[in-house]
C-alpha atoms as a PDB file:
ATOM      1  CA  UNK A   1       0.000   0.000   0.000  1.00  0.00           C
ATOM      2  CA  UNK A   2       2.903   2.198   0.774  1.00  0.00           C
ATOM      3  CA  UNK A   3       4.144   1.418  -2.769  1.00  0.00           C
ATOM      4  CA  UNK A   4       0.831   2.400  -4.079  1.00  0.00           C
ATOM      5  CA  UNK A   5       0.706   5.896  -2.380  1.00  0.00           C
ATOM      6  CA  UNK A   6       4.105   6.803  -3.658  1.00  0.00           C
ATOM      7  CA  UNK A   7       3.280   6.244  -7.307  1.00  0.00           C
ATOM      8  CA  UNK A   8      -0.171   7.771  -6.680  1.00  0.00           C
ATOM      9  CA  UNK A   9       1.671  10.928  -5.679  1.00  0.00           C
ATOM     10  CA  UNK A  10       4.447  10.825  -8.442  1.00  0.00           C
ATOM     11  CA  UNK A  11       1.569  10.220 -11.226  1.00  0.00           C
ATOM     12  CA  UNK A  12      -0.555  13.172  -9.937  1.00  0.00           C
ATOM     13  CA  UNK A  13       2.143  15.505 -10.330  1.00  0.00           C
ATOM     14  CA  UNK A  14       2.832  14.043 -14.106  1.00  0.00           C
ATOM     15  CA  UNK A  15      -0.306  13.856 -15.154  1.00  0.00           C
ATOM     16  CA  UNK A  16      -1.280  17.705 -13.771  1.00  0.00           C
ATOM     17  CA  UNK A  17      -1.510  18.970 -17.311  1.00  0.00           C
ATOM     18  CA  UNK A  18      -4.504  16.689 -17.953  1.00  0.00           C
ATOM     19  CA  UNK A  19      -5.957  16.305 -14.216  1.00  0.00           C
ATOM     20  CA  UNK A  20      -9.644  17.861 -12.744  1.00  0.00           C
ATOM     21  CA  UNK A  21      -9.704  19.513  -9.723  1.00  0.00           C
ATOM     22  CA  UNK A  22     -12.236  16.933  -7.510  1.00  0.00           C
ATOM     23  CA  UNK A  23     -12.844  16.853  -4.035  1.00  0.00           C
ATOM     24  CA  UNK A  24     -13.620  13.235  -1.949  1.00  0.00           C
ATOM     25  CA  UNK A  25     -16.566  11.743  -3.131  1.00  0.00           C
ATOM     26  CA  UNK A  26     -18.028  11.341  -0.058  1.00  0.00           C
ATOM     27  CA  UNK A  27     -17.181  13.290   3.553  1.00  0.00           C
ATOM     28  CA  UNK A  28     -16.351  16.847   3.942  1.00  0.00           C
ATOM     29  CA  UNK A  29     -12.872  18.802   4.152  1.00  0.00           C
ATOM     30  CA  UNK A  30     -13.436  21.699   6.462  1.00  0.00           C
ATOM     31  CA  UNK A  31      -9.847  23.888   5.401  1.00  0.00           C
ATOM     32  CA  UNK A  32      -9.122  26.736   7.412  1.00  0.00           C
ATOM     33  CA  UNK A  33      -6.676  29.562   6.618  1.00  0.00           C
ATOM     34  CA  UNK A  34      -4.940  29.783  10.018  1.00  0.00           C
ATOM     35  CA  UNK A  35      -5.506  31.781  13.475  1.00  0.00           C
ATOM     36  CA  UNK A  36      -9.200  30.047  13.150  1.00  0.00           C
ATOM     37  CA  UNK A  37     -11.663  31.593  16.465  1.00  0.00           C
ATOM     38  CA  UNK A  38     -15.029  31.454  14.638  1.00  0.00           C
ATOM     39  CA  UNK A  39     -16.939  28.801  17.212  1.00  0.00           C
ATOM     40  CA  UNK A  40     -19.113  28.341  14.357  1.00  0.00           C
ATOM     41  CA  UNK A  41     -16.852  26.451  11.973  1.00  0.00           C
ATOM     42  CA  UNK A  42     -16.185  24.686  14.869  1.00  0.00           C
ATOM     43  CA  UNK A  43     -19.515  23.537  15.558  1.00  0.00           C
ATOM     44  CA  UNK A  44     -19.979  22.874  11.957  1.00  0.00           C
ATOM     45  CA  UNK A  45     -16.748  20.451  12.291  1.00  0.00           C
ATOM     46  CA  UNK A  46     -18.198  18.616  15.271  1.00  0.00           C
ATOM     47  CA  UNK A  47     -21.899  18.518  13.709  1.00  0.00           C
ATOM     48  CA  UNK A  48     -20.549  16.621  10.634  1.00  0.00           C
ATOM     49  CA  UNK A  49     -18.341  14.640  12.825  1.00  0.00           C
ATOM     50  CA  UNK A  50     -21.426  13.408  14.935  1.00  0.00           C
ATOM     51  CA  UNK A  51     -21.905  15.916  17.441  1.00  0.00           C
ATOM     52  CA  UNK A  52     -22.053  13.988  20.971  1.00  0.00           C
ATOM     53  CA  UNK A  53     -20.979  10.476  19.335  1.00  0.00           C
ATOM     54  CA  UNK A  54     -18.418  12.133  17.457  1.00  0.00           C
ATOM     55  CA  UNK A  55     -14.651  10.724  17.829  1.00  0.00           C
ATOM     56  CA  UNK A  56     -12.060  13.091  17.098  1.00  0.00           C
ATOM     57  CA  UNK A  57      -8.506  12.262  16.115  1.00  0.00           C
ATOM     58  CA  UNK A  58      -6.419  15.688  16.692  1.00  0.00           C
ATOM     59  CA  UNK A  59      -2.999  15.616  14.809  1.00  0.00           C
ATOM     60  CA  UNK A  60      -0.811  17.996  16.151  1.00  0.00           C
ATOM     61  CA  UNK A  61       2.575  16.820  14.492  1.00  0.00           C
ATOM     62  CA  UNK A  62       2.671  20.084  12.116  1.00  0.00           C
ATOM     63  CA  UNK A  63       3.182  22.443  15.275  1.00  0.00           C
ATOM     64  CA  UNK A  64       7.119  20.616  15.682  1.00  0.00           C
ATOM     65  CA  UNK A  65       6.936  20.681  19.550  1.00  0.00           C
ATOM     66  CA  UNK A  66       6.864  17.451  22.094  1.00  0.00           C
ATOM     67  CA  UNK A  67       3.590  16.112  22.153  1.00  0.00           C
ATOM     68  CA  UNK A  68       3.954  15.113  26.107  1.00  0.00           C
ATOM     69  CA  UNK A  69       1.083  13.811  27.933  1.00  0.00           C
ATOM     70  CA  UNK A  70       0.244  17.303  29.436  1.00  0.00           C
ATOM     71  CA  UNK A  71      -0.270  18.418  25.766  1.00  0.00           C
ATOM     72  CA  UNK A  72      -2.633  15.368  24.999  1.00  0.00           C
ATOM     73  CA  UNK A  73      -4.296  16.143  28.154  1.00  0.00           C
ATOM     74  CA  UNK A  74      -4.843  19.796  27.410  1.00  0.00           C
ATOM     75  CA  UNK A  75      -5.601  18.721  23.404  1.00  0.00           C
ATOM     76  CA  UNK A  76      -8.830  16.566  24.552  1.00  0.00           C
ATOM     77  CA  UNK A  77      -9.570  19.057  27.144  1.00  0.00           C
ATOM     78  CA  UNK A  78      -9.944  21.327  24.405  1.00  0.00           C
ATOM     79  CA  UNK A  79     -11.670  19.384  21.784  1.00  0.00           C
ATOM     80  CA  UNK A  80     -14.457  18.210  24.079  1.00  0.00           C
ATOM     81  CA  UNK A  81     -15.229  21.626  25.724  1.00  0.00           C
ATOM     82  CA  UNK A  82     -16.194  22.110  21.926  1.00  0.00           C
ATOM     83  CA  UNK A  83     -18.668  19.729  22.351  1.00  0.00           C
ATOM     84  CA  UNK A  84     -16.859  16.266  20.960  1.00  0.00           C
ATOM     85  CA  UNK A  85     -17.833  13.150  22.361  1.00  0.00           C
ATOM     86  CA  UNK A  86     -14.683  11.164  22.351  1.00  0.00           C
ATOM     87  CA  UNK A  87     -10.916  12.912  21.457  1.00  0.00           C
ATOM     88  CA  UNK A  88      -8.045  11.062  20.705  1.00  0.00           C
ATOM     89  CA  UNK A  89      -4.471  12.180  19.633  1.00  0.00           C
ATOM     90  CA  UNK A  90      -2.242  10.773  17.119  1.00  0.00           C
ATOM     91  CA  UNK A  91       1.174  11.567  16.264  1.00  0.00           C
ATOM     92  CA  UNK A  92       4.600  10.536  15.137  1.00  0.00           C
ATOM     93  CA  UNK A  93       7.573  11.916  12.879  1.00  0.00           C
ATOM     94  CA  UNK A  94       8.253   8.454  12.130  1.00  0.00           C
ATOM     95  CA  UNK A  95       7.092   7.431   8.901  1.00  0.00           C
ATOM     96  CA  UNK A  96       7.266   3.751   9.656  1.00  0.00           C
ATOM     97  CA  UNK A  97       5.375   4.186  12.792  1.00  0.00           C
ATOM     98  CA  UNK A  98       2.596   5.633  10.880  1.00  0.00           C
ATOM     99  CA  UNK A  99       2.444   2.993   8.320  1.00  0.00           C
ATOM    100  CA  UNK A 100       1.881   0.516  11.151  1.00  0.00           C
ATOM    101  CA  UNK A 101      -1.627  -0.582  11.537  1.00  0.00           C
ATOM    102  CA  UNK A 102      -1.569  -0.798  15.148  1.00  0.00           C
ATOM    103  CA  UNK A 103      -0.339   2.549  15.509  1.00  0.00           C
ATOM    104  CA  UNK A 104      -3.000   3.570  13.112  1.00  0.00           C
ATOM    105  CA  UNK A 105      -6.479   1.959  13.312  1.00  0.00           C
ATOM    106  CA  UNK A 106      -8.031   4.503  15.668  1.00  0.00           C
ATOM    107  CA  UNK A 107      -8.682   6.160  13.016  1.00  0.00           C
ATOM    108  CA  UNK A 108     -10.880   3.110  12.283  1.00  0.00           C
ATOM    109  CA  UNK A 109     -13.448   4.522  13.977  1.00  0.00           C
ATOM    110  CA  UNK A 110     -13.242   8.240  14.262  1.00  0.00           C
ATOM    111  CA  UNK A 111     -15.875  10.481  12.835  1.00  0.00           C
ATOM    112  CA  UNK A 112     -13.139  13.265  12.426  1.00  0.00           C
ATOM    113  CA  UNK A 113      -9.896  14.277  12.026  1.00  0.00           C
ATOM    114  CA  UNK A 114      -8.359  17.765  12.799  1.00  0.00           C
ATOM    115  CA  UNK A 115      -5.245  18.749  11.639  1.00  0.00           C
ATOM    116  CA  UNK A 116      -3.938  21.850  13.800  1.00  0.00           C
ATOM    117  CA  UNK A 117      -0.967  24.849  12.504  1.00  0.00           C
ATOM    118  CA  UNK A 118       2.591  24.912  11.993  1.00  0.00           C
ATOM    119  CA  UNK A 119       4.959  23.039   9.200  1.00  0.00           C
ATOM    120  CA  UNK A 120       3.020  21.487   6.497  1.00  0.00           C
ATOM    121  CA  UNK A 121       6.090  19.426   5.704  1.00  0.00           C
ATOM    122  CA  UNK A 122       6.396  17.677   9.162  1.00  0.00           C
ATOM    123  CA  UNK A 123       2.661  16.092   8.249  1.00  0.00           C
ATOM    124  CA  UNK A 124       4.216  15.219   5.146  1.00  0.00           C
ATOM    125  CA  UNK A 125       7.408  13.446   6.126  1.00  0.00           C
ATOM    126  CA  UNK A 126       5.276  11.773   8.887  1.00  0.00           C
ATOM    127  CA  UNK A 127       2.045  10.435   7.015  1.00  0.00           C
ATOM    128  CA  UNK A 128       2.705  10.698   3.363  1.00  0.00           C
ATOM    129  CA  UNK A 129       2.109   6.783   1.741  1.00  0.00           C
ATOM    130  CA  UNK A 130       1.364   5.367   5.137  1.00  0.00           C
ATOM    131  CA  UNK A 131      -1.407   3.645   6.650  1.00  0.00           C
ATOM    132  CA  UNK A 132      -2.270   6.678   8.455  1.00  0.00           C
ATOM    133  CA  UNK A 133      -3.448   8.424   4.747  1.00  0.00           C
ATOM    134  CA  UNK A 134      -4.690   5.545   3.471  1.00  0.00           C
ATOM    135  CA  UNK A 135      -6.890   5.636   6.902  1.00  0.00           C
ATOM    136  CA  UNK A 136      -8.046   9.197   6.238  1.00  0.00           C
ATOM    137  CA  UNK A 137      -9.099   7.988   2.599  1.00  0.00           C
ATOM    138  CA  UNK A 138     -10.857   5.303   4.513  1.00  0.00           C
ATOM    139  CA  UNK A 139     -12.282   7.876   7.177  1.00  0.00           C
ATOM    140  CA  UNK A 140     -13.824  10.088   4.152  1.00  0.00           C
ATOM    141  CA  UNK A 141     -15.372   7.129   2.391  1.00  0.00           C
ATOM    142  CA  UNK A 142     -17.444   6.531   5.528  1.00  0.00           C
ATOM    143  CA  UNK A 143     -18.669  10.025   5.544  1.00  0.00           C
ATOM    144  CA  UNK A 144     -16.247  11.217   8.248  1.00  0.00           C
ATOM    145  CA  UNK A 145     -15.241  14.739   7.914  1.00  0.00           C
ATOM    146  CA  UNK A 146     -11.067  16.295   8.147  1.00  0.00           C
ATOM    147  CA  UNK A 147     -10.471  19.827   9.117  1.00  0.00           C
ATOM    148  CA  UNK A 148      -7.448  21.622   9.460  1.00  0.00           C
ATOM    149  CA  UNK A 149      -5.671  25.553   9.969  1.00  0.00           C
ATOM    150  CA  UNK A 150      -2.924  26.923   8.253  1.00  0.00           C
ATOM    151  CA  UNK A 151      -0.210  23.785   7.651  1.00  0.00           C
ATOM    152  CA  UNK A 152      -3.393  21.879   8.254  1.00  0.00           C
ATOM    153  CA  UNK A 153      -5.279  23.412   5.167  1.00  0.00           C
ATOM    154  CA  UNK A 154      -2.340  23.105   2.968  1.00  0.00           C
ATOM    155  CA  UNK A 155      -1.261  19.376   3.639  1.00  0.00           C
ATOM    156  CA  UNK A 156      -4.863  19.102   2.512  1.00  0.00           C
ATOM    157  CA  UNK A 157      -4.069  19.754  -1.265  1.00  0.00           C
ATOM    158  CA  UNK A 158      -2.415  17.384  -3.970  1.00  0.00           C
ATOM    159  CA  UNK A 159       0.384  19.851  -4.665  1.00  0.00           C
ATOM    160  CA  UNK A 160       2.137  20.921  -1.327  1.00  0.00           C
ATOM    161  CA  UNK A 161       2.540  25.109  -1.161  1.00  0.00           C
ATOM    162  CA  UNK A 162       5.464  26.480   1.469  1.00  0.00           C
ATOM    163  CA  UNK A 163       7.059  23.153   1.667  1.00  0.00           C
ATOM    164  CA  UNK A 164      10.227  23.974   2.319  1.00  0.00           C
ATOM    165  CA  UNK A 165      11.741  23.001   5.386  1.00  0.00           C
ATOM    166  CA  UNK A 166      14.012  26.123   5.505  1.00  0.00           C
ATOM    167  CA  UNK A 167      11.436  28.628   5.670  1.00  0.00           C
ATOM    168  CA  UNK A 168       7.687  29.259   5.116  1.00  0.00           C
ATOM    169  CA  UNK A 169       8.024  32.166   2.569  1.00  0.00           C
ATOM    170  CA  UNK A 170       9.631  29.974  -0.022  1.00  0.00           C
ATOM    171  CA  UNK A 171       6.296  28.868  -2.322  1.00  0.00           C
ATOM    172  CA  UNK A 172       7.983  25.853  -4.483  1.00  0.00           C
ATOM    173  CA  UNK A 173      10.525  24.012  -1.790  1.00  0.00           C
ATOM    174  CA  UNK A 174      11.545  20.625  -0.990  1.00  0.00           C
ATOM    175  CA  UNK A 175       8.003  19.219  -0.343  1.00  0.00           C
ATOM    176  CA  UNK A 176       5.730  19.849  -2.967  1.00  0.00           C
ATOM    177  CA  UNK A 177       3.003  16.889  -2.825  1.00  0.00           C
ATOM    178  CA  UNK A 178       0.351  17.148  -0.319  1.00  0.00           C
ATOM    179  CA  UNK A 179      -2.077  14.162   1.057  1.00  0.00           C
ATOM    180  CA  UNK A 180      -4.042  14.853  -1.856  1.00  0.00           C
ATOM    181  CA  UNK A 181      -7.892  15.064  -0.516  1.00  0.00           C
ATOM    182  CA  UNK A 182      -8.720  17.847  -3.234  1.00  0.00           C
ATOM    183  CA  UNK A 183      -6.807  16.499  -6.552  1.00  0.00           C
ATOM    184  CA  UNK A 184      -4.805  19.218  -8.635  1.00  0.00           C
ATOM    185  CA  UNK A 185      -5.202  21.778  -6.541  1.00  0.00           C
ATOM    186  CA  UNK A 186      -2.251  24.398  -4.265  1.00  0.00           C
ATOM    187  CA  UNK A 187      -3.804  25.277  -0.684  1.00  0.00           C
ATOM    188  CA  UNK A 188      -2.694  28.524   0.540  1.00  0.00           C
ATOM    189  CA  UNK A 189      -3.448  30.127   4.016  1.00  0.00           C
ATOM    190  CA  UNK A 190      -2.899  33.347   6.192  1.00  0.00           C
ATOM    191  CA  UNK A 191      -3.317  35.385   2.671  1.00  0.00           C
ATOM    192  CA  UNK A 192      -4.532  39.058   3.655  1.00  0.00           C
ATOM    193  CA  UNK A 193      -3.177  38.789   6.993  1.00  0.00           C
ATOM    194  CA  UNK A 194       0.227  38.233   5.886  1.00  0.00           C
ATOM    195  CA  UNK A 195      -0.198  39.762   2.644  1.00  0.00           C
ATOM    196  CA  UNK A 196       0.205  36.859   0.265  1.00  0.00           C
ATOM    197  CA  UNK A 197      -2.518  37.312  -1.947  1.00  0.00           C
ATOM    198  CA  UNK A 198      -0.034  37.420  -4.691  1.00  0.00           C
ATOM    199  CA  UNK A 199       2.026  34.379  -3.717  1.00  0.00           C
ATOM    200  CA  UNK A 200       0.551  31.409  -5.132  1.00  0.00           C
ATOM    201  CA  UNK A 201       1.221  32.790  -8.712  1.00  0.00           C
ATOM    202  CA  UNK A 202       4.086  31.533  -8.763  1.00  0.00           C
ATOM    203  CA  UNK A 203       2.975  28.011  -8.482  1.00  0.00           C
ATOM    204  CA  UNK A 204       0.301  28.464 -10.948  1.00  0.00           C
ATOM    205  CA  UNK A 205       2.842  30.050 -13.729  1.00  0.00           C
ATOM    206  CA  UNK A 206       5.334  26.417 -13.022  1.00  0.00           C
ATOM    207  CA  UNK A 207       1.998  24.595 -12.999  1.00  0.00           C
ATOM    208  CA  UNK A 208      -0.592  25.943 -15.002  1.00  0.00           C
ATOM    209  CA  UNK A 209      -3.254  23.178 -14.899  1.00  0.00           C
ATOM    210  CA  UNK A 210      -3.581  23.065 -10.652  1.00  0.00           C
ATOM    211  CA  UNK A 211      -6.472  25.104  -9.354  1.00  0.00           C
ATOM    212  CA  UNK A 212      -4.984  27.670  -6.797  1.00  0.00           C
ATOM    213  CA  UNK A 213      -7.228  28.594  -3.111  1.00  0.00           C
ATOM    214  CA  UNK A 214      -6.118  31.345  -0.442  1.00  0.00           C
ATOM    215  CA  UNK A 215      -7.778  31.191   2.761  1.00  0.00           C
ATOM    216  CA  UNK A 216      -7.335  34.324   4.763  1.00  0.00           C
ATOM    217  CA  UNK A 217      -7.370  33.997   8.493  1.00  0.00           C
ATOM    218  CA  UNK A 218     -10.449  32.813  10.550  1.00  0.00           C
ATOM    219  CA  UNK A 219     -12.172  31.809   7.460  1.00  0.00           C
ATOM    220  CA  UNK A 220     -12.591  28.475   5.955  1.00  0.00           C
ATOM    221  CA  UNK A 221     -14.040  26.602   3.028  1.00  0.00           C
ATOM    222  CA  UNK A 222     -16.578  23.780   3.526  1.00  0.00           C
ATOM    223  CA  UNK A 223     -16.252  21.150   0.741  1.00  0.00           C
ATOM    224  CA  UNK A 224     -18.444  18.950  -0.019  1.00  0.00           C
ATOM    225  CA  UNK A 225     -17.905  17.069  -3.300  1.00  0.00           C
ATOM    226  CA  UNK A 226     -16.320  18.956  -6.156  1.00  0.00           C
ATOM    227  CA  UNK A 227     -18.145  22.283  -4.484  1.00  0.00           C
ATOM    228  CA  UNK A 228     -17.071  24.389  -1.629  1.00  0.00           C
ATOM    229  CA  UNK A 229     -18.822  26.738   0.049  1.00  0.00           C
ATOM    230  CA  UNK A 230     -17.066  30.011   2.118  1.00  0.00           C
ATOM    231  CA  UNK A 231     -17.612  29.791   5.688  1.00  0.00           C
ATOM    232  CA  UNK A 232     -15.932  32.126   8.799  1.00  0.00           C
ATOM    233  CA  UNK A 233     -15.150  35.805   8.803  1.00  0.00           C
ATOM    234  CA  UNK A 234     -12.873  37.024   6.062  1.00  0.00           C
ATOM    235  CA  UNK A 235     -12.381  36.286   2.633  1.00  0.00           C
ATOM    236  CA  UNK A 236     -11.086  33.432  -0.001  1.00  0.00           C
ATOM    237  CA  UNK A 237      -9.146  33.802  -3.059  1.00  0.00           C
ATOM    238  CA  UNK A 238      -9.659  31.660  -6.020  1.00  0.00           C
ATOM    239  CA  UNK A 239      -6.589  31.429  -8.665  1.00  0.00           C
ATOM    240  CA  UNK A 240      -8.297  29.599 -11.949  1.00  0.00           C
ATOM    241  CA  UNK A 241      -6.805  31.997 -14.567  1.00  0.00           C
ATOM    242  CA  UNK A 242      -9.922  34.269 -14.795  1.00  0.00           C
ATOM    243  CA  UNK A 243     -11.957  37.633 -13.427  1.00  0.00           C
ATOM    244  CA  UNK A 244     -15.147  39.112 -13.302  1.00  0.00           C
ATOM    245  CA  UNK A 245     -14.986  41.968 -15.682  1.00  0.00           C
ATOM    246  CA  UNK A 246     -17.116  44.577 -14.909  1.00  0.00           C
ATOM    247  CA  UNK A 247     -17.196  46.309 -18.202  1.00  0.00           C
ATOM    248  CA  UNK A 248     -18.406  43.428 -19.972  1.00  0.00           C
ATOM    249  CA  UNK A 249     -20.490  41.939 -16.716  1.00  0.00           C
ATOM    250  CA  UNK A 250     -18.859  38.415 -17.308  1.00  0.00           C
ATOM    251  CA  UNK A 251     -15.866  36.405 -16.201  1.00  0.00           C
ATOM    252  CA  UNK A 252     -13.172  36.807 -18.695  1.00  0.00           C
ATOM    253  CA  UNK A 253      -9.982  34.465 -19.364  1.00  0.00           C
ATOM    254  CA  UNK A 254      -6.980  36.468 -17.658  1.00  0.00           C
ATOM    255  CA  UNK A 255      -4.580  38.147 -20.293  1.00  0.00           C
ATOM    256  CA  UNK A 256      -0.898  36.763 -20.356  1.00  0.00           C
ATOM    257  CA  UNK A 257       0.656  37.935 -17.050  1.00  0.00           C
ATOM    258  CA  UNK A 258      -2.677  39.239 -15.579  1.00  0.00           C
ATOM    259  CA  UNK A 259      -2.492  38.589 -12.221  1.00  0.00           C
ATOM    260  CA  UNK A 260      -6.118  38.899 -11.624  1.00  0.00           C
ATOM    261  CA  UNK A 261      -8.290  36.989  -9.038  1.00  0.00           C
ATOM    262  CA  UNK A 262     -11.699  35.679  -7.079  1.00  0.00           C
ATOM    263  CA  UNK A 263     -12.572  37.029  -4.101  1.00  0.00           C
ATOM    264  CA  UNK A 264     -15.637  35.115  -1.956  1.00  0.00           C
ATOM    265  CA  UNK A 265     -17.063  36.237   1.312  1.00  0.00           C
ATOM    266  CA  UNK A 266     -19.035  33.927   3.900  1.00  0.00           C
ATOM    267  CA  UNK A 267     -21.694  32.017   1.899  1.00  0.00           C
ATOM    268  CA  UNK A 268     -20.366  32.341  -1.874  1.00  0.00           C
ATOM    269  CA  UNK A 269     -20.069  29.072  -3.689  1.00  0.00           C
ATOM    270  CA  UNK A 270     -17.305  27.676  -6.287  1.00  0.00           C
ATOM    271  CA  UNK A 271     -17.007  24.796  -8.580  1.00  0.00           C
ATOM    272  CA  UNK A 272     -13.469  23.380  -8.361  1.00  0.00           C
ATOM    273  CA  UNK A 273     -14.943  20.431 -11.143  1.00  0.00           C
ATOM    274  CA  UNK A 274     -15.999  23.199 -13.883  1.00  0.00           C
ATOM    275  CA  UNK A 275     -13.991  25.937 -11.783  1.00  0.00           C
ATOM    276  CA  UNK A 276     -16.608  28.191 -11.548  1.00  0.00           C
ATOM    277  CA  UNK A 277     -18.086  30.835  -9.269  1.00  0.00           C
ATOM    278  CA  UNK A 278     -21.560  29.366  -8.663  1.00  0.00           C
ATOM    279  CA  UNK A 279     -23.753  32.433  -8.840  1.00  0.00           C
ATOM    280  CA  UNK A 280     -27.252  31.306  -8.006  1.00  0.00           C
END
């Protein structure tokens, strides 16, 4: 299975030119841009988890500290104030440990997964073509529901944005494929807040064909399907190489170099299948 993963992520990246941009077939992906407060998109997380019989699986390797037993304490303390009814923690930055089933199956039966800040690239070296991702597959297939902020939005994409180990500024580094729930697509987070709402061009220009998403802080997309839907406080950018022109009232291809955008508030809808801004 490990085998299978790898060449999984190798082909995606070839075959980009020709790939759609699809989301799991069944589940949700709750994908937050970072610094997320809004209780509501929490409660939505825990709702589509199962509320009160929901089991949560928090994975807090991204965030590079020691996950100690006060942290796991203070983790599930956290997670059911929310409202979850069971919370378990998983984590390694041992690859090997993570492709071992006993160190993966509770994700057997969790309801959700939540995938909190830091490195993107720590998730990667830890879980990429493991049993832990092929347990996540598993988890959406059931009609479980992942969420993640910041590193835990990104990891959530095929092609892996800001994964470079060296710094988080550097768009194209030495990680550059995701865990691949949304297929051909480049996750950015933290966009007006830090200012990077020009960033993820350069990822689009080296790879044309991938569908590009800024989250901005406290704000989230809800996807369900090949659809997403704008929940939280701030705003999302869409990178899909067109605009709304308001001369001609229509979106419009973007000309060559155009670095022109979508921006979505709280309850605007996109198709990432037909990569459109859904308008009724």
């Amino acid at each position: 299975m490990k085998r299978f993963f790898i060449i999984l992520g190798l082909l995606g990246l070839a075959l980009e030119g020709t790939a759609q941009t699809t989301g799991p077939t069944n589940g949700h992906l709750i994908i937050a841009g970072g610094a997320l407060r809004d209780t509501a998109v929490f409660n939505q997380f825990i709702q589509l988890a199962g509320g009160e019989n929901s089991h949560i699986v928090v994975i807090p390797t991204a965030g590079g500290y020691e996950v100690t037993e006060q942290r796991i304490e203070g983790l599930i303390a956290e997670w059911t104030g929310r409202g979850a009814g069971k919370v378990s923690v998983l984590h390694t930055t041992d690859p090997n440990e993570s492709n071992q089933e006993a160190f993966a199956q509770v994700l057997d039966d969790a309801t959700g997964v939540y995938f909190p800040g830091g490195r993107q690239w720590r998730l990667a070296d830890s879980y990429l073509n493991t049993k832990v991702q092929e347990k996540l597959f598993e988890l959406l297939e059931r009609g479980g529901v992942i969420a993640g902020s910041s590193a835990g939005a990104t990891i959530q994409g095929s092609y892996l944005a800001r994964g470079d180990t060296q710094n988080n500024t550097t768009m194209m580094g030495d990680h550059t494929v995701g865990l691949g729930f949304v297929k051909n697509i480049a996750i950015d987070q933290h966009t007006l807040a830090r200012n990077r709402q020009f960033d993820l061009f350069e990822i689009i220009e080296k790879h044309p064909q991938l569908l590009g998403i800024a989250i901005d802080e406290n704000t989230a997309i809800l996807v369900s399907g090949n659809e997403f839907e704008v929940i939280g406080q701030s705003y999302v950018m869409i990178y899909d190489g067109t605009h709304w022109d308001q001369i001609q009232g229509k979106y419009v291809p973007n000309e060559a170099h155009q670095e022109r955008f979508h921006v979505l508030r709280k309850g605007r809808k996109y198709d990432m299948l037909n990569r459109k801004v859904i308008t009724n």
